[in-house]
Structure formats: structure tokens, C-alpha cells
N, C-alpha and C. Protein backbone atom coordinates (compact mmCIF):
# COMPACT_ATOMS: atom_id res chain seq x y z
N UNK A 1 12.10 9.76 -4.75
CA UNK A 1 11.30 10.67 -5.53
C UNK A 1 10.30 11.36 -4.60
N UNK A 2 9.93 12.54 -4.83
CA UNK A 2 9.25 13.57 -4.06
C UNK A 2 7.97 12.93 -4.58
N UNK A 3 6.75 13.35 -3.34
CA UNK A 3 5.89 13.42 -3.93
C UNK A 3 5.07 14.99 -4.70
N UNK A 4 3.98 14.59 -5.57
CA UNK A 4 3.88 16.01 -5.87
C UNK A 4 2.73 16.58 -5.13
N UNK A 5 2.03 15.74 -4.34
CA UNK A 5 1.11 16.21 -3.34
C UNK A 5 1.41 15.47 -2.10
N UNK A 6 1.38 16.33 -1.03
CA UNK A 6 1.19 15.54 0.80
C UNK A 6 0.06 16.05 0.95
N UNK A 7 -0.18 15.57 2.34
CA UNK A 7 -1.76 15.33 2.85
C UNK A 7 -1.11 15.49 4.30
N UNK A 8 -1.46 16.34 5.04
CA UNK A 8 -0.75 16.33 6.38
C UNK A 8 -2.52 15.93 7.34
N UNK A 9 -2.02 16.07 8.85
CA UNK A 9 -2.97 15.40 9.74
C UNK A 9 -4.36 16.34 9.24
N UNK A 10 -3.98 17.76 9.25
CA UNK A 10 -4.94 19.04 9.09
C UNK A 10 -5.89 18.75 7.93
N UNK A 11 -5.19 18.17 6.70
CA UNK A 11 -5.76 18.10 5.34
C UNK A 11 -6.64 16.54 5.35
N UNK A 12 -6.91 15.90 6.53
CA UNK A 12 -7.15 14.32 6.33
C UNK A 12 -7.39 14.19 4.96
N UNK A 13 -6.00 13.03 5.38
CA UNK A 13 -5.64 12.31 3.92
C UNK A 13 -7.19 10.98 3.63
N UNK A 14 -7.95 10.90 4.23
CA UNK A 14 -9.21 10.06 4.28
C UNK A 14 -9.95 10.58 3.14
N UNK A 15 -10.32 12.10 3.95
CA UNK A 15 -11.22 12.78 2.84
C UNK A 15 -10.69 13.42 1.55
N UNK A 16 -9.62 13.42 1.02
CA UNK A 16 -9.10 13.67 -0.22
C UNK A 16 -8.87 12.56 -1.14
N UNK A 17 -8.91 13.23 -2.46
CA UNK A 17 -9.33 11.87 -3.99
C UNK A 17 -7.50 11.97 -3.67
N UNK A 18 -7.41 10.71 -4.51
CA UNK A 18 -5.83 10.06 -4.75
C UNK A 18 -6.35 9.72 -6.30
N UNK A 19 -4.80 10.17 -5.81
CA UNK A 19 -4.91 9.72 -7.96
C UNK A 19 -2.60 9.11 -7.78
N UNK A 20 -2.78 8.89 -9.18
CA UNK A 20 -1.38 8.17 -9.53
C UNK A 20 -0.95 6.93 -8.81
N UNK A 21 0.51 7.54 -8.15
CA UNK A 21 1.12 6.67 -7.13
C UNK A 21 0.95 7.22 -6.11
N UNK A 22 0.19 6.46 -4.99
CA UNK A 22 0.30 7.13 -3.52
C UNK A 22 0.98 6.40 -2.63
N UNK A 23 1.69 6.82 -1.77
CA UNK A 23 2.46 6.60 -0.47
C UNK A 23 1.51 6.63 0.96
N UNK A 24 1.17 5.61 1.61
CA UNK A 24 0.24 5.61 2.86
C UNK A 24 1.04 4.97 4.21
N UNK A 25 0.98 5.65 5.10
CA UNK A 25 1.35 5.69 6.73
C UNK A 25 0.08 6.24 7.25
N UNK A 26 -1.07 5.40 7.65
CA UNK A 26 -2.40 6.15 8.22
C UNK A 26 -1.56 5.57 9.58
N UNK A 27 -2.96 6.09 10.31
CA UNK A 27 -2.83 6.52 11.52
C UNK A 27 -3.15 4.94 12.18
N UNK A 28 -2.06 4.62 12.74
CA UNK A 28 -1.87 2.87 13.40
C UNK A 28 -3.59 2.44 14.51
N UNK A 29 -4.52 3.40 14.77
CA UNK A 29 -5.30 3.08 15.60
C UNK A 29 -6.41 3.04 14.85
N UNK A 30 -6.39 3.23 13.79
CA UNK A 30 -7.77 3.19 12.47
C UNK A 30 -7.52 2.97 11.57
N UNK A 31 -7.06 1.89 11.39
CA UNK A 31 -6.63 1.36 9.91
C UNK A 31 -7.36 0.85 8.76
N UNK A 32 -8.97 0.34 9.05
CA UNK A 32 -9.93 0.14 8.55
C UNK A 32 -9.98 0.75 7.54
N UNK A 33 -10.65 2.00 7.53
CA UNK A 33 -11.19 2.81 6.41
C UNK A 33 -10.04 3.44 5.15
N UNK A 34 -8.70 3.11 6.01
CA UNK A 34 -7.72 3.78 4.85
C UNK A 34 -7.12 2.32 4.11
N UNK A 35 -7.00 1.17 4.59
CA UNK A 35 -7.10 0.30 4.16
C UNK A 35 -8.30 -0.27 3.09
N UNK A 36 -9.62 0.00 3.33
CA UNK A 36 -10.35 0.32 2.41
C UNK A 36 -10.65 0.83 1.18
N UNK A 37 -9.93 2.20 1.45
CA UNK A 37 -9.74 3.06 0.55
C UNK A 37 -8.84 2.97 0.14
N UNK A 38 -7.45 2.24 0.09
CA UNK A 38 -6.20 2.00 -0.41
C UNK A 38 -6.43 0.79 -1.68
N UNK A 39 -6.95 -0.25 -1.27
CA UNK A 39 -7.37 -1.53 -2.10
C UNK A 39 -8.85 -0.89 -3.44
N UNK A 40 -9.81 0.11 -2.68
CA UNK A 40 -10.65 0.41 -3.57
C UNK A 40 -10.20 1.20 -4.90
N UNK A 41 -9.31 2.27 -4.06
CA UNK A 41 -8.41 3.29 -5.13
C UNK A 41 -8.26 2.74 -6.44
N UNK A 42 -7.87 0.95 -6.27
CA UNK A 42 -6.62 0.24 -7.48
C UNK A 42 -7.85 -0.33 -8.33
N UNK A 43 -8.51 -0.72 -7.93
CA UNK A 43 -9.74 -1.15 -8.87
C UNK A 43 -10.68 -0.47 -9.42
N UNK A 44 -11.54 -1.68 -10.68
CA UNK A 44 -12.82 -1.01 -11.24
C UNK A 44 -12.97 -1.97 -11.98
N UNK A 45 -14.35 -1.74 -12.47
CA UNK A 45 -15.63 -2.92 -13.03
C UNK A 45 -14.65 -3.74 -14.22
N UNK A 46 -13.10 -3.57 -14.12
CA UNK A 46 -12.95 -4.47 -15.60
C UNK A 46 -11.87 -5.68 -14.96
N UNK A 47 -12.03 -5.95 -13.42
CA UNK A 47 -11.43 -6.85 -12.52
C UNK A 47 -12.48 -7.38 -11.54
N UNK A 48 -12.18 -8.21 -11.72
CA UNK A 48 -12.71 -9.45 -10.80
C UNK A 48 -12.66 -8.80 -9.44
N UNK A 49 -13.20 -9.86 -8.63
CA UNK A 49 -13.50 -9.84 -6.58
C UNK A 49 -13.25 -7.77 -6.41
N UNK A 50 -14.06 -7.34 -6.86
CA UNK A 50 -13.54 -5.95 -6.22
C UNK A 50 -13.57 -6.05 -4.93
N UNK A 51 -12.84 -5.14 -4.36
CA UNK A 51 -13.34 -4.76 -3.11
C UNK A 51 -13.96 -3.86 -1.96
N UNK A 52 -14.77 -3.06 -3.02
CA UNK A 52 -16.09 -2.49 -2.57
C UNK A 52 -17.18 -2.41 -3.79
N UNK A 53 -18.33 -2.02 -3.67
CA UNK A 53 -19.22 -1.99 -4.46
C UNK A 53 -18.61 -0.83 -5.67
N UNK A 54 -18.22 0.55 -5.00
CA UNK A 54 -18.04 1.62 -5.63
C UNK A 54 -16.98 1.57 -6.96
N UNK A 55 -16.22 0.40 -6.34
CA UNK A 55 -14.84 0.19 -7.48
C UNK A 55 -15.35 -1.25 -8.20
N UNK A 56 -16.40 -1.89 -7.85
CA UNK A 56 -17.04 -3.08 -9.04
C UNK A 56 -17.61 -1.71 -10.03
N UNK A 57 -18.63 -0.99 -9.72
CA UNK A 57 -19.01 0.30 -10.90
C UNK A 57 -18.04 1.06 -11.53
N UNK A 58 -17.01 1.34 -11.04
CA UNK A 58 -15.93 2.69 -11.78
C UNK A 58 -15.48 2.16 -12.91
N UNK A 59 -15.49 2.98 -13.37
CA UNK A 59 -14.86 2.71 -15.13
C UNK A 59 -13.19 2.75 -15.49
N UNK A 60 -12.73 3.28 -14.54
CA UNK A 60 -11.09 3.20 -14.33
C UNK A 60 -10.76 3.73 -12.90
N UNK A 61 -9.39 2.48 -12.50
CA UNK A 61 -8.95 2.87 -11.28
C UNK A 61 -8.98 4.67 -10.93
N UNK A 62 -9.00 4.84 -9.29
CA UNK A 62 -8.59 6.19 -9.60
C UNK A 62 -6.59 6.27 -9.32
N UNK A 63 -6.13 5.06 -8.87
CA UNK A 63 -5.00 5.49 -8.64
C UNK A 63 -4.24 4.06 -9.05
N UNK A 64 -2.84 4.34 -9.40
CA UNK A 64 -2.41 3.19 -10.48
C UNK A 64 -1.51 1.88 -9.63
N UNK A 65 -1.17 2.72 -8.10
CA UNK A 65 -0.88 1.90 -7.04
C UNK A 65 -0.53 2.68 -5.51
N UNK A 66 -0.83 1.72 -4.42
CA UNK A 66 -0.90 2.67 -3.36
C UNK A 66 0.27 1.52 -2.24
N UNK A 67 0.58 2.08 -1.78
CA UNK A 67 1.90 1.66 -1.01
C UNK A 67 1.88 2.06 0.24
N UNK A 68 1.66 0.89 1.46
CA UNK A 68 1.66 1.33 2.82
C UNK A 68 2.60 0.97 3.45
N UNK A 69 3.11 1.41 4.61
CA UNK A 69 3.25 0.77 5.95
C UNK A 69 2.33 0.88 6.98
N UNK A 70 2.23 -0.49 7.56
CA UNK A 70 1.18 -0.78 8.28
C UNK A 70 1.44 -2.03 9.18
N UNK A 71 0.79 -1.43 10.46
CA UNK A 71 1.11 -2.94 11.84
C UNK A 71 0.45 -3.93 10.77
N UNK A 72 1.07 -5.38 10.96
CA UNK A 72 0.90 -6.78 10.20
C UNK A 72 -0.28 -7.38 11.30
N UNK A 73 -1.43 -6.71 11.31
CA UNK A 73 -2.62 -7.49 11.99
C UNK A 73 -3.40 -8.34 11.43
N UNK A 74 -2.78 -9.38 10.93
CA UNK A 74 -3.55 -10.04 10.29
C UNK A 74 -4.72 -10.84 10.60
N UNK A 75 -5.24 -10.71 11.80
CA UNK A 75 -6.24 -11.56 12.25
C UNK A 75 -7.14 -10.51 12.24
N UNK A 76 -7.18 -9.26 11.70
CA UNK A 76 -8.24 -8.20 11.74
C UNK A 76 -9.19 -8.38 10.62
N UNK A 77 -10.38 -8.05 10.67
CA UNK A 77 -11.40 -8.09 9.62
C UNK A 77 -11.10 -7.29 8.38
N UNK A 78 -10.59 -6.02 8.51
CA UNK A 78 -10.08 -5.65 7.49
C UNK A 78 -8.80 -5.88 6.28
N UNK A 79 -8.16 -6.52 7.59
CA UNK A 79 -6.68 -7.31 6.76
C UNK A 79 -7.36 -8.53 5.84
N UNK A 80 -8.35 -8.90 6.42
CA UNK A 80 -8.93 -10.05 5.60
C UNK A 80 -9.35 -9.51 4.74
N UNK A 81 -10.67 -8.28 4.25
CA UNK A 81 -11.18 -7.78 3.57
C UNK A 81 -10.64 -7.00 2.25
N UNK A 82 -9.43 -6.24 2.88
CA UNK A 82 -8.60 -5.32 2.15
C UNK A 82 -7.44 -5.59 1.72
N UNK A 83 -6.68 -6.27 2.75
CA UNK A 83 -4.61 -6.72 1.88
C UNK A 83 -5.15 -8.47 1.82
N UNK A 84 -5.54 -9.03 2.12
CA UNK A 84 -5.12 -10.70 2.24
C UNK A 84 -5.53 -10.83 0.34
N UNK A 85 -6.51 -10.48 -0.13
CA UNK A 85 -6.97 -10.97 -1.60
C UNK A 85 -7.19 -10.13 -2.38
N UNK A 86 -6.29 -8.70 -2.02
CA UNK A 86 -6.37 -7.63 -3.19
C UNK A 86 -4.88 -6.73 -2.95
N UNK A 87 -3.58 -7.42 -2.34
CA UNK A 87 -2.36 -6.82 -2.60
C UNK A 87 -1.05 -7.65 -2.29
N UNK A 88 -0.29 -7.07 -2.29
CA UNK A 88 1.21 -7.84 -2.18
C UNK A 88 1.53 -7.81 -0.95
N UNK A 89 2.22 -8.42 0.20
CA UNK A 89 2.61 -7.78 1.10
C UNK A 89 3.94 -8.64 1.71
N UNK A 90 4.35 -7.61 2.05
CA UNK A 90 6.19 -7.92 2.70
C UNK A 90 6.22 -8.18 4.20
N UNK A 91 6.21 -8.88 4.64
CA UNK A 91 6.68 -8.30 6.39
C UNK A 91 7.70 -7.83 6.33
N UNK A 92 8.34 -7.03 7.45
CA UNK A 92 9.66 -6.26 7.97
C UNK A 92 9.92 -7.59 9.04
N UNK A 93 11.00 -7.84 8.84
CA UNK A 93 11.69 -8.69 10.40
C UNK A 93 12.06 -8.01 11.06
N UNK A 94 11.56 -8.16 12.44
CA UNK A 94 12.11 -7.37 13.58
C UNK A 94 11.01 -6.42 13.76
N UNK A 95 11.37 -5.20 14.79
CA UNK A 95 10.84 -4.01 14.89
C UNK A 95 11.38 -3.19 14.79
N UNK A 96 10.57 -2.16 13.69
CA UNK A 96 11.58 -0.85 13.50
C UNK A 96 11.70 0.14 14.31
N UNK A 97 12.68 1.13 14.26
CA UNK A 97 12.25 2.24 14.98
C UNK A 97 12.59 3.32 13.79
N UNK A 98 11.36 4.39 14.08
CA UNK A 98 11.85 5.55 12.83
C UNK A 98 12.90 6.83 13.36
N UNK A 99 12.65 7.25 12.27
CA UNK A 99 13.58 8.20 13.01
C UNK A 99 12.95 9.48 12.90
N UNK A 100 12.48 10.27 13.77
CA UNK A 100 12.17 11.84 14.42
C UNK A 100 12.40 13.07 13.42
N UNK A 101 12.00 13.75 12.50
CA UNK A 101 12.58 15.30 11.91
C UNK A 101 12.98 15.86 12.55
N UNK A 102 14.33 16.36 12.73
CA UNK A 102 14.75 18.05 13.56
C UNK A 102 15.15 18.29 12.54
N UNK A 103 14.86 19.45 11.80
CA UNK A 103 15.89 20.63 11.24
C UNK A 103 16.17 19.78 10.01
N UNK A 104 15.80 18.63 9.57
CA UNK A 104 16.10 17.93 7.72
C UNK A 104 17.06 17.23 8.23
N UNK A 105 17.36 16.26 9.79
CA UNK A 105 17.78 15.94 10.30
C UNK A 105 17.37 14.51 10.90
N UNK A 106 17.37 12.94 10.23
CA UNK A 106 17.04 12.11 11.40
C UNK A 106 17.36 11.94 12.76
N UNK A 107 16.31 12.14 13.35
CA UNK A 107 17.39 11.64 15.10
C UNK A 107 16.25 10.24 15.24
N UNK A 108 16.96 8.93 15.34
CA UNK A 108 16.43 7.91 15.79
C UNK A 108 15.58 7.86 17.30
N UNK A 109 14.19 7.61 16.67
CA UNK A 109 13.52 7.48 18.36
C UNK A 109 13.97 6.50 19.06
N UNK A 110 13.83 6.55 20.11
CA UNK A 110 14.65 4.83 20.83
C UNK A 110 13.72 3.84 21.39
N UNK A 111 12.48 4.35 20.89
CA UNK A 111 11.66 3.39 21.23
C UNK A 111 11.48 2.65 20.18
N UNK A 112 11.00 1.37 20.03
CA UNK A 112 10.39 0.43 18.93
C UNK A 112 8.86 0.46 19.03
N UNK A 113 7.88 0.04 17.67
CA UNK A 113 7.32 -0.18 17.84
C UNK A 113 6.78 -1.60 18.47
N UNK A 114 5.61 -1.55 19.23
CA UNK A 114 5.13 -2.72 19.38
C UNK A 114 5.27 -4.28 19.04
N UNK A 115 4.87 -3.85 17.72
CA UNK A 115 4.76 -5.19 16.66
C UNK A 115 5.13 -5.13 15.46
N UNK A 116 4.49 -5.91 14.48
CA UNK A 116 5.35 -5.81 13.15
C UNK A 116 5.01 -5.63 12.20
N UNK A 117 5.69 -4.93 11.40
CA UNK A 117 5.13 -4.21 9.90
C UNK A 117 5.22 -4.60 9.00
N UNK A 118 3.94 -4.16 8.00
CA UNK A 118 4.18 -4.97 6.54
C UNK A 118 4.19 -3.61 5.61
N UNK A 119 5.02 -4.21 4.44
CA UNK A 119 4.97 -3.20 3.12
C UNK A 119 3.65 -3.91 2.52
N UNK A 120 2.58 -2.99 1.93
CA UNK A 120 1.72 -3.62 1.26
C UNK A 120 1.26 -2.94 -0.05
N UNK A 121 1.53 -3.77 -1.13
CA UNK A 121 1.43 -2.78 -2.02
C UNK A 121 -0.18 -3.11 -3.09
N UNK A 122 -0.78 -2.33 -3.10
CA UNK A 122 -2.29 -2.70 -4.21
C UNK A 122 -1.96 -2.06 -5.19
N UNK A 123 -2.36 -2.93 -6.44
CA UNK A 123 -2.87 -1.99 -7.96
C UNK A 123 -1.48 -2.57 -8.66
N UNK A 124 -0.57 -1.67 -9.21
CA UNK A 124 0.04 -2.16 -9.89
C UNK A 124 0.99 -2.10 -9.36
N UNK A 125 1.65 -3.93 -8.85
CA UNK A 125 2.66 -3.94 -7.63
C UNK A 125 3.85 -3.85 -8.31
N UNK A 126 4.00 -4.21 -9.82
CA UNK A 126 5.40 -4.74 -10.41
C UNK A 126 6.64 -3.59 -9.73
N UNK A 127 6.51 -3.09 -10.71
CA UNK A 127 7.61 -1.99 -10.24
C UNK A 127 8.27 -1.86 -8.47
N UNK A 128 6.94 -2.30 -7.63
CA UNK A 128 7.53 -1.79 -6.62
C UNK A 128 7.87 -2.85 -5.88
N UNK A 129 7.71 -4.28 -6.44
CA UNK A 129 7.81 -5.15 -5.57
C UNK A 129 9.20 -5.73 -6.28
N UNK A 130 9.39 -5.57 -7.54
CA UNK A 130 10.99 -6.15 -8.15
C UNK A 130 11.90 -4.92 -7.67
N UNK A 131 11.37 -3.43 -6.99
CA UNK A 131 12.21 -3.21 -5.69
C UNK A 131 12.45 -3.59 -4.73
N UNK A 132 11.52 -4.07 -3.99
CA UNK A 132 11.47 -4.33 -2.99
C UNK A 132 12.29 -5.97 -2.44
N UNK A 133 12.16 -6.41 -3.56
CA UNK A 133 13.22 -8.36 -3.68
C UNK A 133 14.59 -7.81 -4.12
N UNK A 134 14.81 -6.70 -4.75
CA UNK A 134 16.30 -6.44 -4.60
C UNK A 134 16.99 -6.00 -3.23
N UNK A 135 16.48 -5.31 -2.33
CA UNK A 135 16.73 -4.66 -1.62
C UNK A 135 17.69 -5.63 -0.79
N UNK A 136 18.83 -5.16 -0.36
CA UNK A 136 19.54 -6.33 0.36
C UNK A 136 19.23 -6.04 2.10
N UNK A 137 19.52 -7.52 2.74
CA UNK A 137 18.79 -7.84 3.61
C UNK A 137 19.51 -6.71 4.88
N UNK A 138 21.18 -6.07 4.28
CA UNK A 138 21.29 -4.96 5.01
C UNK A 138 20.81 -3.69 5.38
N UNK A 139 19.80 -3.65 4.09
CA UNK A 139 19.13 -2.60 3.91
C UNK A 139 17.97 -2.42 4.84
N UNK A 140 16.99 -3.58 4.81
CA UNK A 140 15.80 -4.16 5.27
C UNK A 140 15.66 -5.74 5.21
N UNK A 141 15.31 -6.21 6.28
CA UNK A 141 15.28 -7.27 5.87
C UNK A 141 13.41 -7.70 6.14
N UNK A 142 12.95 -7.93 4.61
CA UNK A 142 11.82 -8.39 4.28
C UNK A 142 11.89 -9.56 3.98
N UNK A 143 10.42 -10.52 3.90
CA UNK A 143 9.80 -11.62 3.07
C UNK A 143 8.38 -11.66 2.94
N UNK A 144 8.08 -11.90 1.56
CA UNK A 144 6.69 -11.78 0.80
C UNK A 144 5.93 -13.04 1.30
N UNK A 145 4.50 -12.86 1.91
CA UNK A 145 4.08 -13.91 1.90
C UNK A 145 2.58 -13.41 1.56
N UNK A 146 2.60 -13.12 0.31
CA UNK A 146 1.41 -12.77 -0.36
C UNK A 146 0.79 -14.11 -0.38
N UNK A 147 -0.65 -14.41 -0.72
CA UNK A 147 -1.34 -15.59 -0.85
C UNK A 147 -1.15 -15.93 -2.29
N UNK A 148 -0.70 -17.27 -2.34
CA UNK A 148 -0.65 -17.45 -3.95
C UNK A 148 -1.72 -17.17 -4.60
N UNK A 149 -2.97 -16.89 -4.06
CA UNK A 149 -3.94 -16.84 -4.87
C UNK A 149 -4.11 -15.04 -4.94
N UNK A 150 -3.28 -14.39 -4.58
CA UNK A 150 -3.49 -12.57 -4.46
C UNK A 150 -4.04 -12.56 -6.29
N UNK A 151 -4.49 -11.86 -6.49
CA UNK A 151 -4.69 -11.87 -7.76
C UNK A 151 -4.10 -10.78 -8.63
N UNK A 152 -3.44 -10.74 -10.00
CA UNK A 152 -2.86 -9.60 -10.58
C UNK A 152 -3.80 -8.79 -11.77
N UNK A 153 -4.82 -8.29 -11.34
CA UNK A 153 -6.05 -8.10 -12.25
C UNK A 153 -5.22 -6.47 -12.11
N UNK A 154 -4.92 -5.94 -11.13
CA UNK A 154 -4.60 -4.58 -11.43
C UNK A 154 -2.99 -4.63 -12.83
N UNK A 155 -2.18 -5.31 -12.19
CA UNK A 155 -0.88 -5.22 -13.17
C UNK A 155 -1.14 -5.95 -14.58
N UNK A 156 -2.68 -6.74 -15.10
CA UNK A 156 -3.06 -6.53 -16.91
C UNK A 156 -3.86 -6.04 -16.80
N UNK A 157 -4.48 -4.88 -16.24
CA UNK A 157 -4.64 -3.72 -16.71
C UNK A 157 -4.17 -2.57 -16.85
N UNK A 158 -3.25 -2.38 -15.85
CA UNK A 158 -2.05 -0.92 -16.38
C UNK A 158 -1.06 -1.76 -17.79
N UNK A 159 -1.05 -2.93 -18.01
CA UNK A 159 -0.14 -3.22 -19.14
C UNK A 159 -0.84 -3.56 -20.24
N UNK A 160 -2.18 -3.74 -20.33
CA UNK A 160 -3.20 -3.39 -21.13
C UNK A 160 -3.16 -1.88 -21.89
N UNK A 161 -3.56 -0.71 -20.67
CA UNK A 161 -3.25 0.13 -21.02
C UNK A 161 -2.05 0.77 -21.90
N UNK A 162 -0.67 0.24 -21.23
CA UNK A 162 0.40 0.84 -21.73
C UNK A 162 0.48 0.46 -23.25
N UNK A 163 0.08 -0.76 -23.12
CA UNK A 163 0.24 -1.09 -25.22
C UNK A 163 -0.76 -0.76 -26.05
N UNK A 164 -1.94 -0.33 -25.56
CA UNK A 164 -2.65 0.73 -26.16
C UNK A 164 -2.36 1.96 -26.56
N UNK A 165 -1.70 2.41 -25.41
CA UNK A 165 -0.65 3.88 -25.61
C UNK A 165 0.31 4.20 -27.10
N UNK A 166 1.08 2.51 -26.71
CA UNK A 166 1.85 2.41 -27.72
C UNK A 166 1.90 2.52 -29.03
């Protein structure tokens, strides 16, 4: 599925509001502040441990889930702060390599990255994580090692919502 807004390097995707479902690939040498802003996005004052002040006050998330790839640094202050006790997260086995745009064209780079990546998903993971356990291991090969204690305060409140709707 397309998205219906991008954010290219020019537009920093930092300083623009997110709303819905967002898709995040920040920039691998500053991961802090978009990590921040990825976990804050999913919350507000009607969930527990927020994780900033701004989203303990908000009266509704601004975005309903945000979805990264991101180096698996887990010994960083922010991985502690932002994915360890406010999202889901997958490692990738192995190292990937992406593949390059020419012309609506992959050409595989031949380099790998460094180290290793996690899918991490905040807010409302369902949907994307009973994708993500189907996916066969030809496809990608992942494993979840969310903390049993991750908490699901975002997914009863989008299902809160939805039967209100109803």
C-alpha cells in the first residue's frame, strides 16, 4: 500500500506532524529524537508509563501506529527509553542489503550493512505484527523478542475506540 504522504530528506520528516499509519527509516546516525517521536506519536494521558511528558497530557494519540527499521542498538539510552517498554520488536537474522532505485528498478547494493536490524512497531501493533509471524522464513527471516512486560495500552485503545464507532 502507497503511502498518502512522504517526507523526503528536504521536507525533514522530524519537523512534520504524523498522523495515521506511519512508515519510519530515519537516518541510522541519529536515531534518538525520531525514536522519540515514534513511541510519543502512539500515546496519550489515557495509558500508562508514557513516554514523554507531552503524550502523558494529549488527549488522543496523534498517530494510530508507527513502524521502523532500525540498527538493533540495544544498549543505547534511547532503545531503553523509546522501543524496550513502549513497542514490539522483531530482529532481522543476518544482514541485509537493500536494494538501490534506478529507473522503478531494484539493483541490489553489494554491500551489507554493519549490524542488525529490528522491525519495531509502537501504538497499535496487531495488525502488523500477525503480519509480520506469518511471513515465511523465505521471505525474511525474523524473531520477536519483545519484553514480556511491553505493554498493550495502545492496541485497548484503538479497540476501545473501534466499538464505540460501532
Amino acid at each position: 500500500m502507497w503511502a498518502r504522504q512522504h517526507f523526503t530528506l528536504a521536507d525533514d520528516g522530524l519537523a512534520q506532524e504524523w498522523h495515521g499509519r506511519v512508515w519510519l527509516n530515519p537516518p541510522y546516525h541519529s536515531l534518538g529524537p525520531w525514536l522519540q517521536k515514534a513511541a510519543d506519536a502512539v500515546w496519550c494521558r489515557h495509558m500508562p508509563n508514557a513516554p514523554t511528558w507531552e503524550s502523558a497530557e494529549r488527549d488522543k494519540p496523534l498517530c494510530e501506529t508507527v513502524v521502523g527499521i532500525i540498527p538493533a542498538r540495544t544498549h543505547r539510552r534511547y532503545w531503553r527509553a523509546f522501543v524496550a517498554d513502549h513497542a514490539r520488536v522483531f530482529f532481522v537474522t543476518g544482514k541485509l542489503a537493500f536494494l538501490k532505485g534506478d529507473g522503478g528498478k531494484g539493483i541490489e547494493v553489494s554491500s551489507r550493512l554493519p549490524e542488525g536490524l529490528a522491525i519495531v512497531v509502537w501504538g497499535n501493533h496487531t495488525p502488523f505484527t500477525d503480519c509480520l509471524r506469518r511471513l515465511p522464513k523465505s521471505k525474511i527471516d525474523i524473531y520477536e523478542r519483545s519484553a514480556p512486560t511491553t505493554p498493550d495500552h495502545p492496541v485497548r485503545y484503538w479497540n476501545a475506540i473501534e466499538k464505540e464507532a460501532a
